[in-house]
Protein backbone atom coordinates (compact mmCIF):
# COMPACT_ATOMS: atom_id res chain seq x y z
CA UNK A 1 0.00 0.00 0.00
CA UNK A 2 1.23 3.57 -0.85
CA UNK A 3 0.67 5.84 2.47
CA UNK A 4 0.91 9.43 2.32
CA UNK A 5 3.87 10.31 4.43
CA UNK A 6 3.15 13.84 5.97
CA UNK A 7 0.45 16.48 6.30
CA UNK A 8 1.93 19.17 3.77
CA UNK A 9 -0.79 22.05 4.09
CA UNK A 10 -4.05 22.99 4.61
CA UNK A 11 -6.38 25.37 2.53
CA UNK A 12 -9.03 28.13 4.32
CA UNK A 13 -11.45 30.15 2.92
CA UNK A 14 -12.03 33.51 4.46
CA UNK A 15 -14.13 36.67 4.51
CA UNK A 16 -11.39 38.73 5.11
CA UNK A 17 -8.14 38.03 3.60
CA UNK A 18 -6.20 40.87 4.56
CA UNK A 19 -7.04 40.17 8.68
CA UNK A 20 -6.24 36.50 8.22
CA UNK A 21 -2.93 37.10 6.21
CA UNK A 22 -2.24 39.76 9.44
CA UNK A 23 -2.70 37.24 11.66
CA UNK A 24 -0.96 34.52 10.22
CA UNK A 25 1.86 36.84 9.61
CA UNK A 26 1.52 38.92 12.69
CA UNK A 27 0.64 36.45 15.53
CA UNK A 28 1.70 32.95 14.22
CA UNK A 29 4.98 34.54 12.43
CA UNK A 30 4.50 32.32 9.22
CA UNK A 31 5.70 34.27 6.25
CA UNK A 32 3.60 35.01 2.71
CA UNK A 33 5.72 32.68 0.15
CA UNK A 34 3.20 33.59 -2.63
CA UNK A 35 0.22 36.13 -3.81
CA UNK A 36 -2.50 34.85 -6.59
CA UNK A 37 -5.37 36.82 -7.14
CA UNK A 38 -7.73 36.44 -4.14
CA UNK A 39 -5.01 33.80 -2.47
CA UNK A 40 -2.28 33.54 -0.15
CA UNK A 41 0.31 31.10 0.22
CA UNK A 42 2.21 31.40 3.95
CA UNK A 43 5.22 29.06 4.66
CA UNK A 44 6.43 28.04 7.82
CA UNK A 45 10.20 26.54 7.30
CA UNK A 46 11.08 24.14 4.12
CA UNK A 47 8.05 23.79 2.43
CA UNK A 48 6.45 26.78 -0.09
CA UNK A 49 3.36 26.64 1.77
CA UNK A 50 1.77 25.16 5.05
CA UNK A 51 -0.97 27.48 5.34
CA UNK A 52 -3.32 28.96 1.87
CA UNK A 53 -6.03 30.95 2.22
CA UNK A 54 -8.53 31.69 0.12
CA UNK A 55 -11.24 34.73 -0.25
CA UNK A 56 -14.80 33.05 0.80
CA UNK A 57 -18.38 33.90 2.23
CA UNK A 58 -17.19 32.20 5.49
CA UNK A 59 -14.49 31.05 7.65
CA UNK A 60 -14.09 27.21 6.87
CA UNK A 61 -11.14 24.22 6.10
CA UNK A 62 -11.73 23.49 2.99
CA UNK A 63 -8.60 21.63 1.54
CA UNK A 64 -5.98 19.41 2.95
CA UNK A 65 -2.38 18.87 1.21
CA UNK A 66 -0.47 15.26 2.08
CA UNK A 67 2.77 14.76 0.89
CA UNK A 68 3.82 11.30 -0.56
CA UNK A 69 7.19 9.82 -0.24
CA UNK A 70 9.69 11.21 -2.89
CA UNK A 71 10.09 7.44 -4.40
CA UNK A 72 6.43 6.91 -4.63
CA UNK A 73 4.33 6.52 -7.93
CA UNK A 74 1.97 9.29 -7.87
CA UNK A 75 0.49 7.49 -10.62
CA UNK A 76 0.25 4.14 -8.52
CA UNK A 77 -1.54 5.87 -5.39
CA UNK A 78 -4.23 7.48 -7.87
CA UNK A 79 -4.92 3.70 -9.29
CA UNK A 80 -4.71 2.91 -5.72
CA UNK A 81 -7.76 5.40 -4.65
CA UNK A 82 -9.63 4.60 -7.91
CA UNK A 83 -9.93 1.04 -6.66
CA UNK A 84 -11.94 2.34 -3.48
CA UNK A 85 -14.78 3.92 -6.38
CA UNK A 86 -13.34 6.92 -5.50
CA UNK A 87 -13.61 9.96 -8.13
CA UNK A 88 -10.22 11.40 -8.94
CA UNK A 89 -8.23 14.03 -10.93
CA UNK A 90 -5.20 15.09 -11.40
CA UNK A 91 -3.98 18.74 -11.83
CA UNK A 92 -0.65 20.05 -13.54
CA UNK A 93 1.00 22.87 -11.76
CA UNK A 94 -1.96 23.62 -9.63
CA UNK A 95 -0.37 25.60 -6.64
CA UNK A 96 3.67 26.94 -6.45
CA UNK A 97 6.15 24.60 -5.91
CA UNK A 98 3.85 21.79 -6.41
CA UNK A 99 3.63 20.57 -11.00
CA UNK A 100 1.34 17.55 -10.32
CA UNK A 101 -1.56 16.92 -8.28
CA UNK A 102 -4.22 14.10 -7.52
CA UNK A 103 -7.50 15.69 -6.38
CA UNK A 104 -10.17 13.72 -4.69
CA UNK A 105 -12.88 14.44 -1.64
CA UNK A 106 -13.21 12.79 1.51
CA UNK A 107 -16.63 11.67 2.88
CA UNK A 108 -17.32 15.20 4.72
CA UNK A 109 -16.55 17.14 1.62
CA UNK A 110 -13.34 17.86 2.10
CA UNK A 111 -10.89 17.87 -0.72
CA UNK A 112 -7.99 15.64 -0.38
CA UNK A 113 -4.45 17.48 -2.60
CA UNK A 114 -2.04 14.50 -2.79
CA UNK A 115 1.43 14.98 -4.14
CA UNK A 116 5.04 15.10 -4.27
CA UNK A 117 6.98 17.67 -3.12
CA UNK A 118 9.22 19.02 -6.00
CA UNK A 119 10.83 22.39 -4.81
CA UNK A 120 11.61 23.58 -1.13
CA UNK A 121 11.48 27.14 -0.50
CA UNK A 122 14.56 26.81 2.20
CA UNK A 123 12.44 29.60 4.25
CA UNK A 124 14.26 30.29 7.33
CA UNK A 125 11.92 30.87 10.31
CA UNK A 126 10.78 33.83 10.79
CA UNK A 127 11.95 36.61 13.30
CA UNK A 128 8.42 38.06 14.50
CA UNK A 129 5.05 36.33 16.05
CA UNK A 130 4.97 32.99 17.76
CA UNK A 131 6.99 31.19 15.02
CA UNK A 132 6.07 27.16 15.23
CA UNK A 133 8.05 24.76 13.70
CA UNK A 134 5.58 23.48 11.65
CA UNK A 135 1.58 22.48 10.80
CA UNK A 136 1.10 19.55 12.70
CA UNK A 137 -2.30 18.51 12.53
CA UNK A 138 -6.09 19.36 11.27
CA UNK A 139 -9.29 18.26 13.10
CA UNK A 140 -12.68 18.11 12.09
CA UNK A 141 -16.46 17.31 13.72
CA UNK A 142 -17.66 14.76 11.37
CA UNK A 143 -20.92 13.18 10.98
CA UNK A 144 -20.04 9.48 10.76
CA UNK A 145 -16.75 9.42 12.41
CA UNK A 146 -15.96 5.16 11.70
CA UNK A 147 -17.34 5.91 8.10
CA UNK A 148 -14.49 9.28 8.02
CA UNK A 149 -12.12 7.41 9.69
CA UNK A 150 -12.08 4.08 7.49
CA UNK A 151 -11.48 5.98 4.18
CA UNK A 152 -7.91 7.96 5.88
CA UNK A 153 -6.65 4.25 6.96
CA UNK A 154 -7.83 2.61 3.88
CA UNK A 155 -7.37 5.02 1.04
CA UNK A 156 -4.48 7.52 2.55
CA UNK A 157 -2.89 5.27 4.40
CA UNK A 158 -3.30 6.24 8.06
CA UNK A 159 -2.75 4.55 11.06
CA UNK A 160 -5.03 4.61 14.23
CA UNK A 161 -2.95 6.11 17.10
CA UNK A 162 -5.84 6.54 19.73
CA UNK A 163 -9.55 7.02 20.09
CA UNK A 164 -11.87 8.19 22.92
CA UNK A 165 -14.54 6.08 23.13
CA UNK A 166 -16.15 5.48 19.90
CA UNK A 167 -16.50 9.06 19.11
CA UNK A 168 -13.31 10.88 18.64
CA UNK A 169 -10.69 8.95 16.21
CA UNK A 170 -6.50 10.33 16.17
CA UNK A 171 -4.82 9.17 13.07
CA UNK A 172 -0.87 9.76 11.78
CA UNK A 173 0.64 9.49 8.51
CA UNK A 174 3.99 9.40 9.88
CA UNK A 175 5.97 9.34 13.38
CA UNK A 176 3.47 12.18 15.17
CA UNK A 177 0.56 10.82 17.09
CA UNK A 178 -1.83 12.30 15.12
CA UNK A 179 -2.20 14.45 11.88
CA UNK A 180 -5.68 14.18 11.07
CA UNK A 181 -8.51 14.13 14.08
CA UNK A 182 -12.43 13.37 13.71
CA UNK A 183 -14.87 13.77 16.78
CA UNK A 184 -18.60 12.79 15.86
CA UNK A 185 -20.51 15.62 16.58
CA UNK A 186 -23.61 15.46 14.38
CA UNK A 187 -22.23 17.79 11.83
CA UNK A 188 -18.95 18.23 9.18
CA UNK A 189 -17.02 21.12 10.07
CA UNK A 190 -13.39 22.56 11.28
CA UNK A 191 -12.82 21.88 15.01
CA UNK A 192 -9.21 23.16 15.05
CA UNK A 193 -6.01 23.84 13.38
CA UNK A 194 -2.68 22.50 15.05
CA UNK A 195 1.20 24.20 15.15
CA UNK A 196 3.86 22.67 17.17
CA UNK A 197 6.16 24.53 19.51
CA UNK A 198 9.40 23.63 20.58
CA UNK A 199 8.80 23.12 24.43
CA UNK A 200 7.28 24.54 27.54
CA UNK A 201 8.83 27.77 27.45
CA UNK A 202 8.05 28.78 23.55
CA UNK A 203 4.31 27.80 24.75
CA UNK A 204 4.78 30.19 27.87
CA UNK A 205 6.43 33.07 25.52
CA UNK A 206 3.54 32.55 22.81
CA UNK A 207 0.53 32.74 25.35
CA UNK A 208 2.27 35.90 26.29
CA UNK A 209 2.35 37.19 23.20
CA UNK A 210 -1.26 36.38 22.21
CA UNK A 211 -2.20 37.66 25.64
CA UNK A 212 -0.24 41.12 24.54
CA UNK A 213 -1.98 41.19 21.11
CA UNK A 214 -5.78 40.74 22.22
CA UNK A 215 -6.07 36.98 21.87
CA UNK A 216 -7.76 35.07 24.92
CA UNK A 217 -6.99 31.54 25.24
CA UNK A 218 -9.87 29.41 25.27
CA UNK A 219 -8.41 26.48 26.77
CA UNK A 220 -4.95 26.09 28.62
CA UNK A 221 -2.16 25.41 29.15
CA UNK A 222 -2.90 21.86 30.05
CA UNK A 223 -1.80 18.37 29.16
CA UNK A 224 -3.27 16.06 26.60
CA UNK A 225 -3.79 12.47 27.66
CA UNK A 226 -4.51 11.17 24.48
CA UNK A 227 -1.04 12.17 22.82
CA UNK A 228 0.27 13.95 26.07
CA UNK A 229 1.04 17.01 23.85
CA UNK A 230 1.02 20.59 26.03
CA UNK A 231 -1.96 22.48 24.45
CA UNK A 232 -2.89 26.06 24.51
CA UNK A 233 -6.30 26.88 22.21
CA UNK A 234 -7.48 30.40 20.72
CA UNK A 235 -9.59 32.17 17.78
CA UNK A 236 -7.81 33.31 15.31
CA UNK A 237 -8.86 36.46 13.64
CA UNK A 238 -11.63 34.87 11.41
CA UNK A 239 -12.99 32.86 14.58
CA UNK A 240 -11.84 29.13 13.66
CA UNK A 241 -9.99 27.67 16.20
CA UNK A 242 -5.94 27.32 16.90
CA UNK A 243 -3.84 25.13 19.05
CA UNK A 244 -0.54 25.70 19.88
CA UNK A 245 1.22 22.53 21.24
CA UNK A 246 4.26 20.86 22.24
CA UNK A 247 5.65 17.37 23.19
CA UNK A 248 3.44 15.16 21.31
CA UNK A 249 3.96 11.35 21.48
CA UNK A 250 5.89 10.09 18.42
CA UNK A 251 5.17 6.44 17.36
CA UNK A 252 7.90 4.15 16.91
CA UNK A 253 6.28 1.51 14.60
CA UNK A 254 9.19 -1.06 14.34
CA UNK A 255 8.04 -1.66 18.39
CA UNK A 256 4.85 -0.68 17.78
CA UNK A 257 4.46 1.79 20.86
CA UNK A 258 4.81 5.99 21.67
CA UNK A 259 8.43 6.60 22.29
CA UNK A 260 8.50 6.85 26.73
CA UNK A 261 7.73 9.93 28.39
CA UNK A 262 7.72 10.68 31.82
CA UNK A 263 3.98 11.81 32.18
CA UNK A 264 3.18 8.87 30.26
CA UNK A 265 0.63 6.34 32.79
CA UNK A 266 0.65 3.69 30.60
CA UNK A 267 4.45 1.55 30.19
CA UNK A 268 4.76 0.90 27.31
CA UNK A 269 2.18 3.29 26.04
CA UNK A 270 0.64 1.87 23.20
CA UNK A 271 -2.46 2.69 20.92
CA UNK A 272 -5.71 2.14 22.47
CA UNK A 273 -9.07 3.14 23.35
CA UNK A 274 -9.12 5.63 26.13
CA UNK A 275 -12.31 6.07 28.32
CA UNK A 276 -14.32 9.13 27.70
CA UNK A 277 -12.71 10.38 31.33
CA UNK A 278 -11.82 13.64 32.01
CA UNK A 279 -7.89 12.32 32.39
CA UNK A 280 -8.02 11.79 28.53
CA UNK A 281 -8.85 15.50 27.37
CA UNK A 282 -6.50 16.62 30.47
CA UNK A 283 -4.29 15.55 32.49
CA UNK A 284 -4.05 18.46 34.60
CA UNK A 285 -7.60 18.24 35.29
CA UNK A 286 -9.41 21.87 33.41
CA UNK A 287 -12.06 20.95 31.20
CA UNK A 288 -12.65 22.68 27.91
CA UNK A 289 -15.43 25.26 27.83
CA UNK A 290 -18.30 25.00 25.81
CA UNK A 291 -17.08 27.73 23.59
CA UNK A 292 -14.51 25.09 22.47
CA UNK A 293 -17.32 23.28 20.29
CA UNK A 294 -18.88 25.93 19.11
């Protein structure tokens, strides 16, 4: 099976693309690689873009960009997701740094952008805003989230890393926990958008900074159990959610368990189902606020 072997980007649309770009720019310190009409291309570090936006009626994840390995057969993977029924197409030189693309929907609506990475933009990090070193993952409320969650292990390529209950599904394409969430809800929509932080103190110096430029946190600092990642979560200026995070749990597959922690409770911690306890949202014990699912 050909896997996809990294979340690459992930596409917004947006009312206002001037506030967004400020933000992005501003606050999160990614840097604008590229300008198309009505579109925005912001990098982070090596790639051209981790973050595009889009001018829309509303605030909303459209589009999500996975990477394939660079000796994989684009061509192979598209015969691959063909075989699930699955409509396809492929698009030549659709987006910067990117000359061939396969183009397909998940069951939500979302548009999956699979491809091989063919130029870096060696972007160095930026100098202003909170600076992460990278997207790290994209979650959604989903309708049907077995249904959501079959087609990313069976047709991407994902791996099940952890799930609360049978409601709320964490799946990685690679050596992070999770890449791609899915909480059933009773409707398909963005939950929240995911940059990593180096450690405790870059999450300490960036809810400072937010704190200095208007932005409450909505939930955090705490402690992930499922992952164990640090969290902080706020709006961003177009009101979907962000989480800024740091010292998720990294899979070693050869063993088959999360690399050891020290705030792990489980030894070896392995993939499992967690209870729907309050331990497994945080460790530290504060509850998110409605606001969060809203």
């Amino acid at each position: 099976m050909i896997r996809v072997s990294k979340i690459a980007h992930a596409s917004y649309e947006t009312p206002d693309l001037d506030r967004q770009t400020e933000y992005y720019t501003e606050i999160l310190g990614l840097t604008v690689a590229a300008k198309e009409k009505d579109t925005v291309y912001l990098a982070s570090t090596v790639d051209h873009h981790a973050v595009v936006l889009r001018k829309g009626a509303s605030a909303q994840c459209t589009r999500i960009g996975f990477q394939l390995a660079p000796d994989a057969d684009l061509g192979a993977f598209e015969k691959q997701v063909a075989g699930h029924g699955i409509k396809t197409e492929r698009r030549k030189d659709p987006e910067p740094s990117i000359s061939d693309m396969l183009v397909f929907a998940d069951p939500k609506g979302t548009i999956m952008e699979v491809f091989k990475r063919d130029a870096f933009s060696h972007q160095k990090f930026a100098e202003k805003g909170i600076v992460p070193y990278k997207l790290g993952h994209v979650a959604f409320h989903v309708t049907d989230v077995k249904r959501t969650t079959k087609f990313y292990c069976d047709v991407l390529g994902f791996r099940e890393s952890d799930w609360m209950g049978d409601f709320f599904s964490f799946l990685r394409c690679g050596p992070d926990h999770h890449t791609i969430n899915l909480m059933q809800t009773g409707s398909n929509r963005h939950f929240h958008t995911a940059f990593e932080l180096r450690d405790w103190a870059h999450m300490q110096t960036a809810c400072d900074f937010l704190s200095r430029h208007g932005y409450k946190l909505l939930w955090g600092p705490g402690r992930h159990g499922i992952g164990h990642n640090l969290f902080a979560y706020h709006r961003a200026a177009n009101g979907l959610i962000t989480e800024t995070f740091a010292e998720l749990d990294r899979m070693n597959e050869e063993l088959g368990y999360f690399e050891p922690r020290p705030w792990h409770r489980d030894n070896p911690q392995r993939p499992k189902v967690w209870a729907k306890d309050p331990s497994a949202s945080n460790l530290w014990g504060i509850m998110p606020p409605d606001e969060m699912h809203h």
